[in-house]
C-alpha atoms as a PDB file:
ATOM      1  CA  UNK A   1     -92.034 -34.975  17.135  1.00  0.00           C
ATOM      2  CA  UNK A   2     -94.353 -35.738  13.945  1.00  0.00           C
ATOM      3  CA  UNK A   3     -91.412 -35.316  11.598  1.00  0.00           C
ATOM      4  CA  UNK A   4     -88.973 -37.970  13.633  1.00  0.00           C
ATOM      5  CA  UNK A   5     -91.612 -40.109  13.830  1.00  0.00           C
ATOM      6  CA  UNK A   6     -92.122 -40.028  10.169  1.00  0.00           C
ATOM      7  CA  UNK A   7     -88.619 -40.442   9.659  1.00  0.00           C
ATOM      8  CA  UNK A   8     -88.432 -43.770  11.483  1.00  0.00           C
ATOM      9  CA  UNK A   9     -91.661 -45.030   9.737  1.00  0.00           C
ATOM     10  CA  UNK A  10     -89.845 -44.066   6.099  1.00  0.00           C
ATOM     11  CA  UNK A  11     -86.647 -45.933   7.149  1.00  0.00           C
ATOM     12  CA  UNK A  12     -88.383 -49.171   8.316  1.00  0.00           C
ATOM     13  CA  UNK A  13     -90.236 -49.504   5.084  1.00  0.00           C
ATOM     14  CA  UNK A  14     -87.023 -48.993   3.344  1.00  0.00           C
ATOM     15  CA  UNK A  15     -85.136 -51.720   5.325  1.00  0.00           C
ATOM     16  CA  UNK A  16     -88.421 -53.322   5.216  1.00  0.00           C
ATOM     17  CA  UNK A  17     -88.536 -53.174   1.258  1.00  0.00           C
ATOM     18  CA  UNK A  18     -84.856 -53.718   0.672  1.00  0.00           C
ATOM     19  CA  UNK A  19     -85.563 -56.760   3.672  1.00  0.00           C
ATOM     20  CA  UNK A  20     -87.874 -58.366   0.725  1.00  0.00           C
ATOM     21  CA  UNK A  21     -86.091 -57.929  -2.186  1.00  0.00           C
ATOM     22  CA  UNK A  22     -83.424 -59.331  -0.665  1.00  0.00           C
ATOM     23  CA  UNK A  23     -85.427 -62.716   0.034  1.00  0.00           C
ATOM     24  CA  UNK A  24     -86.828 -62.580  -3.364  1.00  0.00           C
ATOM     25  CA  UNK A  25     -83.480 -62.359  -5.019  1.00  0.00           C
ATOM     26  CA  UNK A  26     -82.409 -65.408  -2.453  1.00  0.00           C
ATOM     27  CA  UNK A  27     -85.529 -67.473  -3.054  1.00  0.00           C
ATOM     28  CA  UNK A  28     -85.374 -66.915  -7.091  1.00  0.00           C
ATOM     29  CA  UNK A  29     -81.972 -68.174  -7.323  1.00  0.00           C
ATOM     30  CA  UNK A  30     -82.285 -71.085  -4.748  1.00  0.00           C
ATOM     31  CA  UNK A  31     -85.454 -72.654  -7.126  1.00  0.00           C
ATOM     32  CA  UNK A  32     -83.862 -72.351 -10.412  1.00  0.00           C
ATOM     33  CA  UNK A  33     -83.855 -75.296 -12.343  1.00  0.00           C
ATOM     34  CA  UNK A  34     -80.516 -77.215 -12.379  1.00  0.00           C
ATOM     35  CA  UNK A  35     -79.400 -78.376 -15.593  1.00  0.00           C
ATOM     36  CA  UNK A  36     -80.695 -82.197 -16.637  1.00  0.00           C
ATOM     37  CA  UNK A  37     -77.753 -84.920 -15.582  1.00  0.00           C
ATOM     38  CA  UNK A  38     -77.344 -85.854 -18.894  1.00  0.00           C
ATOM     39  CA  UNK A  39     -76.069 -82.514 -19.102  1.00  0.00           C
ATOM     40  CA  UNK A  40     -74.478 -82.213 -16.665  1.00  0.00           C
ATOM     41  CA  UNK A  41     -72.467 -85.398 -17.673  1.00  0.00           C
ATOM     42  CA  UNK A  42     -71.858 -83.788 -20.886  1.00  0.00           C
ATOM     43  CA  UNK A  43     -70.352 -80.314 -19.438  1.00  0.00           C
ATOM     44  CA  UNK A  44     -68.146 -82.463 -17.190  1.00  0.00           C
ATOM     45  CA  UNK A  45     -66.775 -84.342 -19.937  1.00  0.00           C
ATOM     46  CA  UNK A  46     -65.940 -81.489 -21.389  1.00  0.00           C
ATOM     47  CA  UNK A  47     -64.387 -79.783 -19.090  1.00  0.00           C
ATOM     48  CA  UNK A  48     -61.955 -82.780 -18.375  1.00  0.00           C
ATOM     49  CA  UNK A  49     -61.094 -83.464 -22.117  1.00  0.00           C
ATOM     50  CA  UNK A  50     -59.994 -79.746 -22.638  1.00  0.00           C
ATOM     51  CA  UNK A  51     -57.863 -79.568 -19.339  1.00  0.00           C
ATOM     52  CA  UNK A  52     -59.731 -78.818 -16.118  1.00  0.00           C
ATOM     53  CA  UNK A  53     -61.762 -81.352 -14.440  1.00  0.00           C
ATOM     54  CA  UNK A  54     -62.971 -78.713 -11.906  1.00  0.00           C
ATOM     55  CA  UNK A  55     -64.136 -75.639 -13.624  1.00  0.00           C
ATOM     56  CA  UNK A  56     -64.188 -72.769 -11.002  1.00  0.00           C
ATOM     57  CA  UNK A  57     -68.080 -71.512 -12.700  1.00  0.00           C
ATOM     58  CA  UNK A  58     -70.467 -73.524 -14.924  1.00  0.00           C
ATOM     59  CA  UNK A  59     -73.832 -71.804 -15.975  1.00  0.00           C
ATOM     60  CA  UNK A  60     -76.759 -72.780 -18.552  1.00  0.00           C
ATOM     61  CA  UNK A  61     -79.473 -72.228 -20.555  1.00  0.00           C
ATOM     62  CA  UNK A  62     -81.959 -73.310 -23.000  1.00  0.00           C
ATOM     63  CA  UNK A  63     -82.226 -70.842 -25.705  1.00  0.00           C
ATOM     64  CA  UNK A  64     -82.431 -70.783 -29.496  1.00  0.00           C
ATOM     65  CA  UNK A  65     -79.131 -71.437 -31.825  1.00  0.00           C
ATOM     66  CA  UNK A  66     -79.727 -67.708 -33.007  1.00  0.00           C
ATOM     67  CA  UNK A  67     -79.156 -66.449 -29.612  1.00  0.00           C
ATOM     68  CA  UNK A  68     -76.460 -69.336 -28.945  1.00  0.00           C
ATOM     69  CA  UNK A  69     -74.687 -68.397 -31.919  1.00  0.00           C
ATOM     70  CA  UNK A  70     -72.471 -65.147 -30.758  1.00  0.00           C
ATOM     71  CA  UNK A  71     -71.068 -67.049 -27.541  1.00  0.00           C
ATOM     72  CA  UNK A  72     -69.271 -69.868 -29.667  1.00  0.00           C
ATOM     73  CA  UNK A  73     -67.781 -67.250 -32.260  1.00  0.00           C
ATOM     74  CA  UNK A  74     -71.125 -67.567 -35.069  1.00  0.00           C
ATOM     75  CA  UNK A  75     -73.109 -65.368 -36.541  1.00  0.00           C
ATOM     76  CA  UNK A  76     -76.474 -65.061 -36.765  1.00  0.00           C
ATOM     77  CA  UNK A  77     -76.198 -65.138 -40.341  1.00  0.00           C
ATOM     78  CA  UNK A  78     -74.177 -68.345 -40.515  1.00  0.00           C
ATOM     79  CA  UNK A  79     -75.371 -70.851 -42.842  1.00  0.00           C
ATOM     80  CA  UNK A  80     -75.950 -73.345 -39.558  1.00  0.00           C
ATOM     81  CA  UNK A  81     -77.530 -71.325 -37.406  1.00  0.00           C
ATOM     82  CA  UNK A  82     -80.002 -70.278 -40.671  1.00  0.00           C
ATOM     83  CA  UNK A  83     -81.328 -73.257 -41.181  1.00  0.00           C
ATOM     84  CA  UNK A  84     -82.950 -73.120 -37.885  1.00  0.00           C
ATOM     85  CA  UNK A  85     -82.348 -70.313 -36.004  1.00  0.00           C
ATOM     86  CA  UNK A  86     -85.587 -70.972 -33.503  1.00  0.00           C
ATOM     87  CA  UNK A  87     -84.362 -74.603 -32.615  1.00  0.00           C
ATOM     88  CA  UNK A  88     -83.728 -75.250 -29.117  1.00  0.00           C
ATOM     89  CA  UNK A  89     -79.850 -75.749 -27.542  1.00  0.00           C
ATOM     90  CA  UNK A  90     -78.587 -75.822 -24.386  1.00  0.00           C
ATOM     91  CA  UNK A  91     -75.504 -73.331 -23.751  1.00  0.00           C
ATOM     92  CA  UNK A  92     -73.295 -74.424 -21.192  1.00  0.00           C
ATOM     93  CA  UNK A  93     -70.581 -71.646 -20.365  1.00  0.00           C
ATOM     94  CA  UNK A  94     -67.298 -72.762 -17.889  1.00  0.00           C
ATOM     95  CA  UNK A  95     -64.366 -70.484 -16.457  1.00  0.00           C
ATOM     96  CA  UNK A  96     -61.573 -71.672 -15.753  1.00  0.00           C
ATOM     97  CA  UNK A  97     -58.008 -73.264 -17.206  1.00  0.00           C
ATOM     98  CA  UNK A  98     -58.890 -74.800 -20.657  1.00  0.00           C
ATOM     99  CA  UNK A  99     -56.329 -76.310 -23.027  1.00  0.00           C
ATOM    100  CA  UNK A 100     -58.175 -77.906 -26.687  1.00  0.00           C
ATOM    101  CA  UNK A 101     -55.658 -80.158 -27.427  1.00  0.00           C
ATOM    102  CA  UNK A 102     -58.115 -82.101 -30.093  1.00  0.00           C
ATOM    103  CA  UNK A 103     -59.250 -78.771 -31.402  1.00  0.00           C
ATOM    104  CA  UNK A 104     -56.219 -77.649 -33.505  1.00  0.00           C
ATOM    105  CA  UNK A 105     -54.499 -78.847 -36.813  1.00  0.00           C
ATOM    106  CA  UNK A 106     -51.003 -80.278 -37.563  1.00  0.00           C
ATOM    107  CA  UNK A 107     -48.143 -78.608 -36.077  1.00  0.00           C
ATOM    108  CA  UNK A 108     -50.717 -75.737 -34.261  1.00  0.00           C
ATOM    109  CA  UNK A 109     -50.448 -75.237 -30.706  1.00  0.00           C
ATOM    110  CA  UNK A 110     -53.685 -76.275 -29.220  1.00  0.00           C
ATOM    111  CA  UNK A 111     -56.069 -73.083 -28.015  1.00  0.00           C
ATOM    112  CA  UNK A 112     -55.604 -72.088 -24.456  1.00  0.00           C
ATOM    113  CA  UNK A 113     -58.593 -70.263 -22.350  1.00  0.00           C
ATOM    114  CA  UNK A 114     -60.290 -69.278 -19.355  1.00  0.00           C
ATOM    115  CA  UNK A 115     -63.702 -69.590 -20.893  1.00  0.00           C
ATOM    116  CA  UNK A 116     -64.909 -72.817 -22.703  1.00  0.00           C
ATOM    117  CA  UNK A 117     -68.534 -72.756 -24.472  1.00  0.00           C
ATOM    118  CA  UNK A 118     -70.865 -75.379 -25.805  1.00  0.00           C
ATOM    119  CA  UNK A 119     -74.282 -75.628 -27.372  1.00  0.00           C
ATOM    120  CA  UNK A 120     -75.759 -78.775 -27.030  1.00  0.00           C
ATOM    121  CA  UNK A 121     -78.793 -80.563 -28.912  1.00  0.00           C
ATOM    122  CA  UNK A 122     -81.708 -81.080 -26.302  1.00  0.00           C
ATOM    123  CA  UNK A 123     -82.809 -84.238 -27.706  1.00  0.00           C
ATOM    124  CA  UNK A 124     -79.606 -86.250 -29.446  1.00  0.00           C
ATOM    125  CA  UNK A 125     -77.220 -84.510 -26.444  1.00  0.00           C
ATOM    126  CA  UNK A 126     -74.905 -83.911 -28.946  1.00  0.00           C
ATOM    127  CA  UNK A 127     -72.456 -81.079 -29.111  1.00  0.00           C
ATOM    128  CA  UNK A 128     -73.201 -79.081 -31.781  1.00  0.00           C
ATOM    129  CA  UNK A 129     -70.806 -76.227 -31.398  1.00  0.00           C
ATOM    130  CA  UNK A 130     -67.428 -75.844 -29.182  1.00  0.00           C
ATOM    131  CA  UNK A 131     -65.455 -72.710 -28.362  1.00  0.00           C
ATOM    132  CA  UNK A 132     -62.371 -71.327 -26.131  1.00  0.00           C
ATOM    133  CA  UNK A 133     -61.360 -67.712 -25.199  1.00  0.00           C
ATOM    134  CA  UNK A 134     -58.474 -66.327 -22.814  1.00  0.00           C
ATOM    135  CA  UNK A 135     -61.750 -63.643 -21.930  1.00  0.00           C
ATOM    136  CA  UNK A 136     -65.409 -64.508 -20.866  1.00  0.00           C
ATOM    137  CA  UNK A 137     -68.534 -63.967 -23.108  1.00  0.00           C
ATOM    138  CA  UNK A 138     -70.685 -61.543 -23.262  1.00  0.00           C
ATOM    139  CA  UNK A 139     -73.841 -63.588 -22.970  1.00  0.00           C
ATOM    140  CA  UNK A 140     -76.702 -60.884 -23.301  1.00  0.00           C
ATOM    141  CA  UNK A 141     -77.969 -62.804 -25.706  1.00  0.00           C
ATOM    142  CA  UNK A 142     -78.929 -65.723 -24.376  1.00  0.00           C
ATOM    143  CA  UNK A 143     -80.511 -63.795 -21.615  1.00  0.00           C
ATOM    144  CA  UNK A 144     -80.329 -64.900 -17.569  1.00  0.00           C
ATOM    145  CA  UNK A 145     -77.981 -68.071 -17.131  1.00  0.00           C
ATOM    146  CA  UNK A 146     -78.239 -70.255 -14.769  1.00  0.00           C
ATOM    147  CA  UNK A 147     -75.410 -71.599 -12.466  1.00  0.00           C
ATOM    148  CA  UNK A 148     -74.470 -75.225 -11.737  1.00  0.00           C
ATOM    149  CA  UNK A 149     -72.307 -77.188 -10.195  1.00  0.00           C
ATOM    150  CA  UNK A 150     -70.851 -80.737 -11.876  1.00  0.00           C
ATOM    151  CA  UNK A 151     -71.589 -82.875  -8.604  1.00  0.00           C
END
């Protein structure tokens, strides 16, 4: 009887512990920080401009242009992101159906792709850097990102 009752007392704290993770994940992601509205303004322009008003994900972060740099097709070695690879951007990443028809040159067909990113200055809200993909990102090094909505 000592071993069944055991067993019960080992599954309840393991539905018990999985119980609390569970509510941690759920509470961690409900008080994230949303993105500022300015930026929000800015992802949503964006995201019209290039073809798709209503991007089906949006996420963010504030990170440094070094670890920006990979997601809009840099490197960290890139003369731009040298000159001051700590300073702060914002990285906004968006899926969906993107078509850059002011990124292309005479007689190109504009880029098409599911994945539009953008690094944007924290203080001017400028754009610093654009880019489109038909794949998403790998964005491991920007760490954790955040996602939004544009409402």
């Amino acid at each position: 009887m000592r071993r069944k009752s055991r067993r019960y007392l080992v599954a309840a704290a393991c539905l018990l512990a999985v119980s609390a993770a569970a509510v941690g994940i759920a509470l961690a992601s409900s008080s994230a920080t949303p993105p500022p509205d300015w930026l929000r303004q800015v992802s949503a322009n964006v995201a019209s401009e290039n073809g798709d008003s209503s991007p089906t994900s949006l996420q963010f972060a504030l990170t440094t242009a070094q670890d920006a740099a990979p997601l809009v097709g840099l490197s960290a070695t890139d003369p731009s992101v040298q000159s001051d690879p700590g300073r702060q951007e914002y990285v906004v990443v968006m899926t969906g159906q993107f078509e850059a028809v002011n990124a292309f040159g005479p007689g190109a067909p504009p880029p098409k792709g599911t994945t539009v990113v953008i690094t944007v200055d924290p203080v001017s809200h400028t754009i610093l850097d654009f880019g489109i993909t038909p794949a998403a990102v790998d964005t491991a090094s920007v760490g954790g990102l955040t996602p939004f909505t544009l409402q």
